[in-house]
Protein backbone atom coordinates (compact mmCIF):
# COMPACT_ATOMS: atom_id res chain seq x y z
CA UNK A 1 -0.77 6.22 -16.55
CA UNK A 2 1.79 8.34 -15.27
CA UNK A 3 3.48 7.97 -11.84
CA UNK A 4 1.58 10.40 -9.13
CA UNK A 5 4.54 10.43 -6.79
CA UNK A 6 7.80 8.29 -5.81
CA UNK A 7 9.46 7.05 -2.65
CA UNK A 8 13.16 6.34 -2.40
CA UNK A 9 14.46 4.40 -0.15
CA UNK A 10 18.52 5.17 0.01
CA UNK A 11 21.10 2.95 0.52
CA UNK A 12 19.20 -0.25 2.12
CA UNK A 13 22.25 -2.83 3.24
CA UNK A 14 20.78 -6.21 2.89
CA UNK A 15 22.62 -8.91 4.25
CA UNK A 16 22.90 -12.73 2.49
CA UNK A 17 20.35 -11.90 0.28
CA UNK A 18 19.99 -14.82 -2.56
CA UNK A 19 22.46 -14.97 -5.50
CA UNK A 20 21.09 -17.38 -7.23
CA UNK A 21 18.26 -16.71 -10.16
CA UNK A 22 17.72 -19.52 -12.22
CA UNK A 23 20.61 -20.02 -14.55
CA UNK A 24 21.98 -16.96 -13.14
CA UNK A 25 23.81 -16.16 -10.10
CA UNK A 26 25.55 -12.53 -8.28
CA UNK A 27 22.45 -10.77 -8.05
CA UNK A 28 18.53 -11.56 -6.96
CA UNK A 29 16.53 -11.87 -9.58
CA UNK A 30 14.22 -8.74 -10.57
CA UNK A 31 10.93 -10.40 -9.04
CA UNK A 32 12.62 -10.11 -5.55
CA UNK A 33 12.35 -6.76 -5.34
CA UNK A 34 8.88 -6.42 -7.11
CA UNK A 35 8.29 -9.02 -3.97
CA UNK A 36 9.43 -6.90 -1.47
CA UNK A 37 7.55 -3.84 -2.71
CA UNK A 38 4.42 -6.03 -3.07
CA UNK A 39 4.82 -6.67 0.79
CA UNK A 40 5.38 -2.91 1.48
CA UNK A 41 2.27 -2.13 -0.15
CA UNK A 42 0.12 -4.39 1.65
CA UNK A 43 1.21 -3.05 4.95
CA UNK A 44 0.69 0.66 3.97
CA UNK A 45 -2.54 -0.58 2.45
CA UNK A 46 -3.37 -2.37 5.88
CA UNK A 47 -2.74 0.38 7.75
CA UNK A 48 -3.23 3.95 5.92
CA UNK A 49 -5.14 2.30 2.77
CA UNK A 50 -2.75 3.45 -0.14
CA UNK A 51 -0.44 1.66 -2.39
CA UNK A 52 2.44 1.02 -3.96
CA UNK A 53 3.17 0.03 -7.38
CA UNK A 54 6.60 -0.72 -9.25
CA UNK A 55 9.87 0.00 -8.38
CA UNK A 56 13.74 0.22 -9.79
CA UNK A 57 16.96 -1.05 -8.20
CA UNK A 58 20.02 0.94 -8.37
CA UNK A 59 23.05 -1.48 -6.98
CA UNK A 60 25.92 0.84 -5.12
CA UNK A 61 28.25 -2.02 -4.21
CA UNK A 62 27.92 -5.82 -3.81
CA UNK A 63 29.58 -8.76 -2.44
CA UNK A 64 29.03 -12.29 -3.42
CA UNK A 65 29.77 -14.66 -0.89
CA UNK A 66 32.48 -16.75 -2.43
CA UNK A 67 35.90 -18.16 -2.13
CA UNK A 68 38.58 -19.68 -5.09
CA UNK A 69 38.58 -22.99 -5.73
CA UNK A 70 42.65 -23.66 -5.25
CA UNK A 71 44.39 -21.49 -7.04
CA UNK A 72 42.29 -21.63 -10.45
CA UNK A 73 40.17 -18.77 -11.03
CA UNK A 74 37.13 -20.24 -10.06
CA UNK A 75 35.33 -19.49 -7.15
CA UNK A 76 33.03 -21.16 -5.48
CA UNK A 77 29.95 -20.40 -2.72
CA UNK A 78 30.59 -20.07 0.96
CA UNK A 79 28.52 -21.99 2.17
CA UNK A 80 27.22 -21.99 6.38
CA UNK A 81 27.87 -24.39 8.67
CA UNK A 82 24.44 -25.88 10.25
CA UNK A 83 23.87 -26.74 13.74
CA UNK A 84 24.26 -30.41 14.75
CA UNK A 85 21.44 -32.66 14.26
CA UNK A 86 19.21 -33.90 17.13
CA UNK A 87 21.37 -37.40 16.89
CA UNK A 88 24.61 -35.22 17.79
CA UNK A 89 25.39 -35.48 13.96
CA UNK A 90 26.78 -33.11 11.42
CA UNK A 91 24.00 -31.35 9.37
CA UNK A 92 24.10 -31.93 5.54
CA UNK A 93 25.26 -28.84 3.67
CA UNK A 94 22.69 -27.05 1.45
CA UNK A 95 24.46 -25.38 -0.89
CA UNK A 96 22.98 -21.42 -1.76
CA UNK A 97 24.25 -18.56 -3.17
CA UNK A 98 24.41 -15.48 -1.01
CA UNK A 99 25.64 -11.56 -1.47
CA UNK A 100 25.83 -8.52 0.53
CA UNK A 101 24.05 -5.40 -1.10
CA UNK A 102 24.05 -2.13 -0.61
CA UNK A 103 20.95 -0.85 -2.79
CA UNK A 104 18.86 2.07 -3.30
CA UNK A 105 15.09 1.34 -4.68
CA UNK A 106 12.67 4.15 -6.34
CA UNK A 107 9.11 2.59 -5.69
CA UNK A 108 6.05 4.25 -7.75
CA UNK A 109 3.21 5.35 -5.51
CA UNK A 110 -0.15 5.05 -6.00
CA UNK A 111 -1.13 8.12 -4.43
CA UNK A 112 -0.69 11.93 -4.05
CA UNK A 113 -0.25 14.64 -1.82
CA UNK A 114 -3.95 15.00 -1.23
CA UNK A 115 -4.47 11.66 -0.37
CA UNK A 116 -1.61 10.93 2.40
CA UNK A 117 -2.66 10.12 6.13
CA UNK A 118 -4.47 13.24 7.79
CA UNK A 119 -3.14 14.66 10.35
CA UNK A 120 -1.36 18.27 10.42
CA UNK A 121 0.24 20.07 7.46
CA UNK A 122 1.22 18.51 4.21
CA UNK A 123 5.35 18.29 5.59
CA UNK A 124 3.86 16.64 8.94
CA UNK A 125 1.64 13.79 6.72
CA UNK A 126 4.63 13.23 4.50
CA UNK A 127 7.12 12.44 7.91
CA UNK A 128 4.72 10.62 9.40
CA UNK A 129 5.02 8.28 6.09
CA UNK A 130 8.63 8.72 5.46
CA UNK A 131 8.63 7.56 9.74
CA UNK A 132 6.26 4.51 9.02
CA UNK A 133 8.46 3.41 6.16
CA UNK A 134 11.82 3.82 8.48
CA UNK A 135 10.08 1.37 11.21
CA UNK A 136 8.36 -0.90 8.42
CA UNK A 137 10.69 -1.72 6.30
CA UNK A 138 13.94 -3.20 8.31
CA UNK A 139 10.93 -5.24 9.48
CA UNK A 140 10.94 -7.47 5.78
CA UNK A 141 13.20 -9.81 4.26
CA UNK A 142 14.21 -8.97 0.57
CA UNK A 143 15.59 -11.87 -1.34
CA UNK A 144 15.67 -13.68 1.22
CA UNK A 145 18.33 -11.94 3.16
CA UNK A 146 18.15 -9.50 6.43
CA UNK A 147 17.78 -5.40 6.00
CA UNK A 148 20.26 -4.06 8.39
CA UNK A 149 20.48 -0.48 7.46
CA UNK A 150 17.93 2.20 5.79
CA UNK A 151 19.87 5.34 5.26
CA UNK A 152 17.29 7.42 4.06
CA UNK A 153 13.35 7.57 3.19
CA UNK A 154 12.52 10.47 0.69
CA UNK A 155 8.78 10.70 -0.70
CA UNK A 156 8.20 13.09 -3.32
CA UNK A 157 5.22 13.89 -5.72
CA UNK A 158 7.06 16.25 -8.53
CA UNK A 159 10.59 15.98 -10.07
CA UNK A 160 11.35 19.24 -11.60
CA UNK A 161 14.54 19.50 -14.52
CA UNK A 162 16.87 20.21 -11.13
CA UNK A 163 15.48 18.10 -8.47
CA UNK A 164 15.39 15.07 -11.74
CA UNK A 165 18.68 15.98 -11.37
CA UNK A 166 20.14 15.94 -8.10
CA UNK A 167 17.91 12.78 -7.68
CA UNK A 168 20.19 10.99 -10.56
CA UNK A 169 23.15 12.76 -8.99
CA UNK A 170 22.11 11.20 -5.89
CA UNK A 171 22.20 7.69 -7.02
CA UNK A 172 25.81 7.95 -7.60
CA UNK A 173 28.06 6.32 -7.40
CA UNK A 174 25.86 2.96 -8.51
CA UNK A 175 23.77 1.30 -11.87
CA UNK A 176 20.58 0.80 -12.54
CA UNK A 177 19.18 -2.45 -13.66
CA UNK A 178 16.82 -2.27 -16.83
CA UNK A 179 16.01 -4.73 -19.84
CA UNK A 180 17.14 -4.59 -22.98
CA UNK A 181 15.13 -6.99 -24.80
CA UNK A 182 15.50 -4.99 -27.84
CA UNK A 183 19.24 -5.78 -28.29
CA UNK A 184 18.77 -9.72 -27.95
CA UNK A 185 15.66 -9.56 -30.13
CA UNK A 186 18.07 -7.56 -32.76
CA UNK A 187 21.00 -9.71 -32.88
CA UNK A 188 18.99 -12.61 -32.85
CA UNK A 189 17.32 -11.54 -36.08
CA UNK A 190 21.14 -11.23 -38.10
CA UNK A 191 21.92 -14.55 -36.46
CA UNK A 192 18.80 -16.15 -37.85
CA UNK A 193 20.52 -14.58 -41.72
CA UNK A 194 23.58 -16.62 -41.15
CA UNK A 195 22.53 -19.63 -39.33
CA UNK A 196 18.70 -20.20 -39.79
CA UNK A 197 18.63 -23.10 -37.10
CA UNK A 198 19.92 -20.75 -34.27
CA UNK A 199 17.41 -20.69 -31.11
CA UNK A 200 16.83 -17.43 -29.37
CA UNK A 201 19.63 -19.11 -26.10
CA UNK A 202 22.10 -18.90 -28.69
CA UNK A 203 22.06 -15.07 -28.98
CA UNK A 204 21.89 -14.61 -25.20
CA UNK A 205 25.07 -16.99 -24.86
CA UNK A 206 26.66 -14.37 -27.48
CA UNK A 207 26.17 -11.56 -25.07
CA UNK A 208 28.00 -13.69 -22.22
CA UNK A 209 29.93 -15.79 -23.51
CA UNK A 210 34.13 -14.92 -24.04
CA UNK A 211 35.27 -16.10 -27.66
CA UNK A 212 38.85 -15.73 -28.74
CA UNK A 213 39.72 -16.35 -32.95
CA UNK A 214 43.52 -17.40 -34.05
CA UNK A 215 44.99 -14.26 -35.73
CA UNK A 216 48.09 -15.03 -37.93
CA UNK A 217 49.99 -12.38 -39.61
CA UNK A 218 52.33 -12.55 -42.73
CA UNK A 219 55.06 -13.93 -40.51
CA UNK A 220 52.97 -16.76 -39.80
CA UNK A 221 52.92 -15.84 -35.77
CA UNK A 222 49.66 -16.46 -34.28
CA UNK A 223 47.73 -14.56 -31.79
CA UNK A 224 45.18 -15.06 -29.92
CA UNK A 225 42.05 -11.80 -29.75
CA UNK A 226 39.19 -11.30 -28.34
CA UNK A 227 36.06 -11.12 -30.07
CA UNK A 228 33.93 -8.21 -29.37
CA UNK A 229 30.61 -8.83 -27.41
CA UNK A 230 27.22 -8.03 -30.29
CA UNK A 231 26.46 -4.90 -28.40
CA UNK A 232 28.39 -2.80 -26.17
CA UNK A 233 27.49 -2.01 -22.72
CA UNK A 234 27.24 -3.55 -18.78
CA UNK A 235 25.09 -6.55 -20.42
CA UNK A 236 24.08 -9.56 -18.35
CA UNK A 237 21.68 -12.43 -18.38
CA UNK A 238 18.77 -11.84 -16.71
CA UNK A 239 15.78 -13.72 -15.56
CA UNK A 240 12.18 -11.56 -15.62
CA UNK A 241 9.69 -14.04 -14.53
CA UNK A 242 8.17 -17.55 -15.15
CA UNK A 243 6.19 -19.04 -18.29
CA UNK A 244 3.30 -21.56 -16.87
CA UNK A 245 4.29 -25.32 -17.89
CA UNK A 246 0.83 -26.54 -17.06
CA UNK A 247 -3.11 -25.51 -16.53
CA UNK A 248 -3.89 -24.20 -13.52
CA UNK A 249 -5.20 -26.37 -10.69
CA UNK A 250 -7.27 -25.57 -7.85
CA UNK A 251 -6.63 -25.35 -4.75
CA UNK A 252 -5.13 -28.18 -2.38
CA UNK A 253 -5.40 -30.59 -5.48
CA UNK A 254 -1.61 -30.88 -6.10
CA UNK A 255 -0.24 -32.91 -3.03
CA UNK A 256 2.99 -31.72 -1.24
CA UNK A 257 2.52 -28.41 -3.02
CA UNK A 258 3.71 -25.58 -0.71
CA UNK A 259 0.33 -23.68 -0.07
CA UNK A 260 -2.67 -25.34 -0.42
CA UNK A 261 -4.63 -22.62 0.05
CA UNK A 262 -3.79 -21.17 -3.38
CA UNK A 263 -4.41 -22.14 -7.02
CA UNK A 264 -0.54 -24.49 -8.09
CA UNK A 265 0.75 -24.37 -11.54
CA UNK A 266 4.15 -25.40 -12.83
CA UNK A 267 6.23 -22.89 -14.43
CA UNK A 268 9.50 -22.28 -15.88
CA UNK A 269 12.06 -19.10 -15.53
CA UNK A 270 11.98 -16.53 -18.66
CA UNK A 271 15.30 -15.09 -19.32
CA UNK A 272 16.38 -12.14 -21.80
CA UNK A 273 19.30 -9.20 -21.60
CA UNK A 274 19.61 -6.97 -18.67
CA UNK A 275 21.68 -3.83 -18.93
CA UNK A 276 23.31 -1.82 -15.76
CA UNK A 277 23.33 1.62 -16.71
CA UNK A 278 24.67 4.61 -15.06
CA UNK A 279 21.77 6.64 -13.17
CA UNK A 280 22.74 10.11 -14.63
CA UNK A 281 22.27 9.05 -18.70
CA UNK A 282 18.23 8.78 -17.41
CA UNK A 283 15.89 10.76 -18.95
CA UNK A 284 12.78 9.42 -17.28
CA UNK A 285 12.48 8.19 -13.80
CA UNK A 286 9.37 5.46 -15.84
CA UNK A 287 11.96 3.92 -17.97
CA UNK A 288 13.59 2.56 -14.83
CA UNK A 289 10.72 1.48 -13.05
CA UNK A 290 10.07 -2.76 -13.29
CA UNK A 291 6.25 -3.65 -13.25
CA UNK A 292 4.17 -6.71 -13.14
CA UNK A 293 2.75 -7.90 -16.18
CA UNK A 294 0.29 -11.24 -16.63
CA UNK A 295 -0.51 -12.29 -20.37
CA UNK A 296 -1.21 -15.62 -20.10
CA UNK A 297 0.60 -18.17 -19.59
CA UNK A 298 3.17 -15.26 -19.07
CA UNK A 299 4.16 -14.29 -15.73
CA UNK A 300 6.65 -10.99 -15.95
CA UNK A 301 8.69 -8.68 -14.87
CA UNK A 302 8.33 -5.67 -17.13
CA UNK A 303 10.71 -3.13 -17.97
CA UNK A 304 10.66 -0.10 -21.14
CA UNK A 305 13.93 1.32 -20.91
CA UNK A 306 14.66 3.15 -24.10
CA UNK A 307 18.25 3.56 -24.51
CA UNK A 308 18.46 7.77 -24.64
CA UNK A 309 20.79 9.31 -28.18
CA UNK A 310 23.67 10.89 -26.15
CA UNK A 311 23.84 14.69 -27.04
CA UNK A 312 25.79 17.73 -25.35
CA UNK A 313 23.58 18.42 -22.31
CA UNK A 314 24.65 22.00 -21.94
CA UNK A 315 23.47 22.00 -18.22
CA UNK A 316 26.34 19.20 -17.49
CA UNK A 317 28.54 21.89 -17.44
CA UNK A 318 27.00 23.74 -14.74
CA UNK A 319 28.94 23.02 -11.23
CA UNK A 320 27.31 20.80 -9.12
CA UNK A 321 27.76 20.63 -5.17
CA UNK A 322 27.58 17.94 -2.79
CA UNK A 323 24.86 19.85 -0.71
CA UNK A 324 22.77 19.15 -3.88
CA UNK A 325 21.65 16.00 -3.21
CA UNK A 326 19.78 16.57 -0.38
């Protein structure tokens, strides 16, 4: 089903949002966003009965809070300094993972023109939205960390060939996050030809992983070079949901658990390859979107980027303004 409309929320500045995901850390994991729009939707639901469905993150500039370790290249988290305990004694550390983003997210709407609040004509429903999502949304916490600036709401039902884009235009400078599956799945299949015992961790290592082979030339000087990564590209690690461990138990049956109000089942994080690409190689706002997906005992984070041939685009050469992207 295609998407009926889109809101974009510019530029959100989120501040100490968490780094950590999984085995992963410098960026929230995927299912913090879906999260946040989840939340979104059940307020518009609450109070003007539509909702919202998935959504895509394009990153415009981060910053992990770290520091080096001594003078080695390694850094390590800043971590905060707690209050004193009720003894007069120094809290215990907790060590997290926090960044600074500055983010803009396209959320897929479950609705269309006809079916916005009443009240007025069709540009007075949609800023009465785009005004509710201004005062809702530096209300929630996404990834944990605090929403200190909204620089824009936009809500739009149809993307014509221009306004497609001046939206990608828009997004710049910044990448988008989508999953590329289909390049781990591919070099895991030649690894399996050469080394039949390989597990499918061994080809994501490949992708992240820096591995440098002795050269030695007729001189009998050796060098050390770089090998070259399986695929080319912004590739990263990436963790898209959680793979149930256990059945699932009722309700307030699991002691200690965190909500007793609410079925418990133990689960483990599902990795695979994430790709940052640049906004203005899209050719459909759906490949970017990240949706929910449940196929038991899968829990995911779904994405279907399909990487787009590059080909002269004879409409890059037209000039493009600054006043365009608004």
């Amino acid at each position: 089903m295609g998407m009926k409309s889109t809101l974009l929320l510019r530029h959100l500045k989120v501040e100490n949002a968490n780094a950590i995901s999984g085995l992963t850390y410098g960026f929230p994991a995927i299912s913090h966003f879906l999260g946040f729009t989840h939340a979104l939707s059940r307020r518009l639901e609450q109070e003007h009965g539509l909702t919202l469905g998935g959504c895509a993150v394009i990153a415009h500039h981060t910053e992990l809070q770290s520091q080096p370790l001594g003078n080695r290249r390694e850094q390590v988290f800043a971590l905060t300094r707690n209050p004193l305990t009720k003894e007069g004694k120094t809290a215990p550390f907790n060590e997290e993972g926090r960044v600074h983003l500055d983010i803009s997210l396209l959320i897929e709407c479950d609705f269309n023109a006809d079916q916005l609040p009443k009240g007025g004509a069709l540009d007075q429903r949609i800023d009465a939205l785009q005004a509710w999502c201004e005062r809702t949304v530096p209300t929630l916490r996404l990834a944990g960390g605090t929403i200190t600036t909204l620089g824009q709401v936009q809500w739009r039902e149809h993307y014509d060939e221009r306004e497609l884009r001046r939206l990608r235009m828009g997004l710049l400078p910044g990448f988008a996050l989508v999953c590329r599956h289909d390049l781990l799945t591919l070099h895991h299949q030649q690894r399996l030809s050469t080394e039949p015992g390989s597990e499918l961790l061994d080809s994501l290592l490949d992708f992240v992983t820096l591995r440098h082979q002795a050269q030695q030339d007729e001189a009998g000087s050796v060098s050390w070079q770089q090998l070259a990564k399986p695929a080319p590209g912004y590739l990263v690690p990436l963790a898209v949901g959680y793979l149930g461990i256990s059945p699932l138990h009722d309700p307030g049956t699991i002691p200690s658990s965190r909500d007793q109000e609410t079925p418990f089942r133990f689960a483990e994080s599902i990795y695979t390859l994430g790709q940052w690409v640049s906004p203005h190689r899209i050719q459909s706002l759906d490949s970017l979107l990240w949706r929910y997906r449940h196929q038991e005992p899968y829990y995911l984070c779904e994405n279907r980027y399909h990487a787009p041939e590059l080909e002269w685009d004879e409409s890059d050469a037209e000039p493009f303004m600054a006043n365009d992207l608004f």
